[in-house]
C-alpha atoms as a PDB file:
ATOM      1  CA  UNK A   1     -55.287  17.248  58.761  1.00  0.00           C
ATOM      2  CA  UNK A   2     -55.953  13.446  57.934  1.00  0.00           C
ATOM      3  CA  UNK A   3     -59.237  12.100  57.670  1.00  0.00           C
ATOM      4  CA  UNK A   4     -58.470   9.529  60.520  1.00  0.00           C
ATOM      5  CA  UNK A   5     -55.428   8.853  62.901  1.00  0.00           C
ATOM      6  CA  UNK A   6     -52.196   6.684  61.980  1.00  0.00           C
ATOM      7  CA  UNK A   7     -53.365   4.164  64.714  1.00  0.00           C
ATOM      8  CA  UNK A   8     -56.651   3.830  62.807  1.00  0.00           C
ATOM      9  CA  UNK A   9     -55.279   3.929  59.169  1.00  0.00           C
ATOM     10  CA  UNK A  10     -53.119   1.100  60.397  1.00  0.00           C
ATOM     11  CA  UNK A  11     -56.296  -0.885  61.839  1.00  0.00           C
ATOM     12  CA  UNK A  12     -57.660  -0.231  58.439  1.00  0.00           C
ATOM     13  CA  UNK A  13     -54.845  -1.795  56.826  1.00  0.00           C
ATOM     14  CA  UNK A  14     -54.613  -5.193  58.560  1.00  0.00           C
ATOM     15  CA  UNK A  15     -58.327  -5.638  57.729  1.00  0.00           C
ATOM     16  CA  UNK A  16     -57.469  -4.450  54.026  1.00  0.00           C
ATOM     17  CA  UNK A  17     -54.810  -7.368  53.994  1.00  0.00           C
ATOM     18  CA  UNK A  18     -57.104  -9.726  55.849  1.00  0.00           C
ATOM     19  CA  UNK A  19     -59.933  -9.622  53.723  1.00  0.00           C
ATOM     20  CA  UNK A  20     -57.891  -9.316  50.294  1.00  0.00           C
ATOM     21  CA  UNK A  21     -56.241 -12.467  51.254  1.00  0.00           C
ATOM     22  CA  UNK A  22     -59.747 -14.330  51.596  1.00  0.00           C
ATOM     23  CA  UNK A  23     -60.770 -12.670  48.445  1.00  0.00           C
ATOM     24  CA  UNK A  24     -57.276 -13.928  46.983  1.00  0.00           C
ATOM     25  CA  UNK A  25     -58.081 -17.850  47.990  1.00  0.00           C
ATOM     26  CA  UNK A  26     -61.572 -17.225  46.349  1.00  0.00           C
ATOM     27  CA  UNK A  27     -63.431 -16.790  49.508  1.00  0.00           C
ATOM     28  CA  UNK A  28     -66.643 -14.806  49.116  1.00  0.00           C
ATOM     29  CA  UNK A  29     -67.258 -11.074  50.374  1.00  0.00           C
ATOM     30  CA  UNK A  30     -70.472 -11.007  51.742  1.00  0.00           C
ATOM     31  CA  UNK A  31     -73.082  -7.640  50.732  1.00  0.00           C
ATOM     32  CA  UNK A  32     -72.730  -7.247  54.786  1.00  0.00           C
ATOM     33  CA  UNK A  33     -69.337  -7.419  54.687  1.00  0.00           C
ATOM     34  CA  UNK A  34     -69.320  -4.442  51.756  1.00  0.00           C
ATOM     35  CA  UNK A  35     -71.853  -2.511  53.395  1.00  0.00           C
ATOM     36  CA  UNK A  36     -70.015  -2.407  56.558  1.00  0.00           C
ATOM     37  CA  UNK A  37     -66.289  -1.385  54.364  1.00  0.00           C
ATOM     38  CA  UNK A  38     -68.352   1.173  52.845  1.00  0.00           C
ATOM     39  CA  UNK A  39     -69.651   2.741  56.364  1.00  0.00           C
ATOM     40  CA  UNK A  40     -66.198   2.529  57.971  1.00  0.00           C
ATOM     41  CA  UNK A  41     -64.573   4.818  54.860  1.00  0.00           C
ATOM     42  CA  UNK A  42     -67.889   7.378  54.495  1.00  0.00           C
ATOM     43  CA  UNK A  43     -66.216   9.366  57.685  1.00  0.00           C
ATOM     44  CA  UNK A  44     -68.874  11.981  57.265  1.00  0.00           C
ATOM     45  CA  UNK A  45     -71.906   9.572  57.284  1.00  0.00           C
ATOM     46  CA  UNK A  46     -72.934  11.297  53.923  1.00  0.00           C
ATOM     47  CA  UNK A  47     -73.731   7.864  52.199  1.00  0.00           C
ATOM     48  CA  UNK A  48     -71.408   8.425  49.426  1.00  0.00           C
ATOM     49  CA  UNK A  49     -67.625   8.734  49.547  1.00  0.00           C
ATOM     50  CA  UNK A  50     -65.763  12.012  48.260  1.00  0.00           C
ATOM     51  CA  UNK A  51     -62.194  12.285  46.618  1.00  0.00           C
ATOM     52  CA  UNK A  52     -60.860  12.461  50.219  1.00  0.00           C
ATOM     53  CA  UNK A  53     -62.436   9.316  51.579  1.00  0.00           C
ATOM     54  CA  UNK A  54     -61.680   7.052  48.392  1.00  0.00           C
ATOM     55  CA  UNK A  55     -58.433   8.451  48.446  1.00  0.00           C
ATOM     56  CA  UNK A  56     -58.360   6.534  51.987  1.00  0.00           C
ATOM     57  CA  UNK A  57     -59.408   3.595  50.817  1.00  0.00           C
ATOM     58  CA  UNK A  58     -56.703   3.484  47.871  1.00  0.00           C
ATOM     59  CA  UNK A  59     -54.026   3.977  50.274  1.00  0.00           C
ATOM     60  CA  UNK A  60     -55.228   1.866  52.280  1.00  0.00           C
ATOM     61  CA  UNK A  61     -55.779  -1.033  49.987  1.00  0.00           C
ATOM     62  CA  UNK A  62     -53.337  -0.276  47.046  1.00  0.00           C
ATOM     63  CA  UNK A  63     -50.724   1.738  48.446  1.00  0.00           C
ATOM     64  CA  UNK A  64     -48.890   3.618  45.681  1.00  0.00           C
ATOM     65  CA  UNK A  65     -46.794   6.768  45.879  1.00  0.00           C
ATOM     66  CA  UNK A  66     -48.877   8.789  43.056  1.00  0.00           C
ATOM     67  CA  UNK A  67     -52.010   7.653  44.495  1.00  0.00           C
ATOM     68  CA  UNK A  68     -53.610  11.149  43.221  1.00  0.00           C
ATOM     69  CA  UNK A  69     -53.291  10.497  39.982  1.00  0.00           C
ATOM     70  CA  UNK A  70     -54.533   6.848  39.722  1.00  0.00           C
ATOM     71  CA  UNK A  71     -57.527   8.274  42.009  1.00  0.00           C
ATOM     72  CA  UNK A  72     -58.414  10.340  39.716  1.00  0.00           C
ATOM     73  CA  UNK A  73     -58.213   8.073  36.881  1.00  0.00           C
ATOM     74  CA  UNK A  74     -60.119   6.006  38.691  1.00  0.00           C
ATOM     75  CA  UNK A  75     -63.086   8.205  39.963  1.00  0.00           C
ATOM     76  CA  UNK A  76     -63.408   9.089  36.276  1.00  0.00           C
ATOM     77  CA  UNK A  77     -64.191   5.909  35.105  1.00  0.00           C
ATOM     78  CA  UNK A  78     -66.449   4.587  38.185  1.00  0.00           C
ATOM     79  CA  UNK A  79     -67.850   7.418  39.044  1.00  0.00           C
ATOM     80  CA  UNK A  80     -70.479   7.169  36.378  1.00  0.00           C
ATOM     81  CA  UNK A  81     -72.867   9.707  37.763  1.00  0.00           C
ATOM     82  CA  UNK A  82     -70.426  12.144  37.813  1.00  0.00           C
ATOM     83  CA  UNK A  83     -70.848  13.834  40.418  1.00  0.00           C
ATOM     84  CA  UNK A  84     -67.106  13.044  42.038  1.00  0.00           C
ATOM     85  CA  UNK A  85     -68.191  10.898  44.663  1.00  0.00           C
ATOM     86  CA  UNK A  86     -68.685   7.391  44.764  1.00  0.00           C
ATOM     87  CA  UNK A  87     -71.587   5.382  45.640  1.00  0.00           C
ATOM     88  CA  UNK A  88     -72.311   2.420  47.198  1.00  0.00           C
ATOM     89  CA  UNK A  89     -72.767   0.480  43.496  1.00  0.00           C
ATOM     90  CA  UNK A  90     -69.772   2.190  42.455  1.00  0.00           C
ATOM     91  CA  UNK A  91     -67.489   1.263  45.674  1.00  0.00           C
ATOM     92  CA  UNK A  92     -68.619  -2.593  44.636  1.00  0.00           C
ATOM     93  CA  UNK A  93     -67.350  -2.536  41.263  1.00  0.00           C
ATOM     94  CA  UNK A  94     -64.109  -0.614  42.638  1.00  0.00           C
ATOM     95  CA  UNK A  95     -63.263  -3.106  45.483  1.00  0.00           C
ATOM     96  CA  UNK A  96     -63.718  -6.170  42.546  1.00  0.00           C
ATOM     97  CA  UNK A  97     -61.182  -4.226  41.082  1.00  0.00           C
ATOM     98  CA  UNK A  98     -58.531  -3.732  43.998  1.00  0.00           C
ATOM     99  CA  UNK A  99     -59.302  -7.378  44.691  1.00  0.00           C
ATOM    100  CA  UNK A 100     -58.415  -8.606  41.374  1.00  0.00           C
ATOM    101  CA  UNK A 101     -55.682  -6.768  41.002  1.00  0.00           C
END
């Protein structure tokens, strides 16, 4: 089934909107801030997030119907200790992205 409930997901998605519009008017995400985004996706408390969790995140934040496919292009170039998860560093420089896009 899915990682978390619809209820939640949509939770998830008004703070995805909130804080992209801050980022948008060039206010500043704080590490905190990050940290706490980056605890709220690793549902298994493993301290790095897998295909599935990301995967929540890019629906969350860039909702697109092949969403597998640009996950995948995107794990391979962030992911750069290949191990198909995706650190803490690597969320960072992913979020920057989603922000900027």
């Amino acid at each position: 089934g899915p990682l978390i409930s619809a209820a939640r997901l949509q939770q998830f998605q008004a703070q995805a909107v909130e804080s992209h519009a801050r980022m948008v008017a060039g206010g500043l995400i704080t590490d905190d801030e990050l940290r706490a985004e980056f605890a709220k996706y690793d549902i298994d408390g493993s301290g790095a997030l897998d295909r599935e969790e990301f995967k929540l995140i890019y629906s969350v934040y860039s909702p697109v119907e092949d969403a597998g496919k640009a996950i995948d292009e995107i794990l391979a170039k962030y992911n750069m200790l290949s191990d198909s998860l995706i650190s803490y560093q690597e969320f960072c420089m992913v979020m920057l992205r989603l922000a900027s896009a």
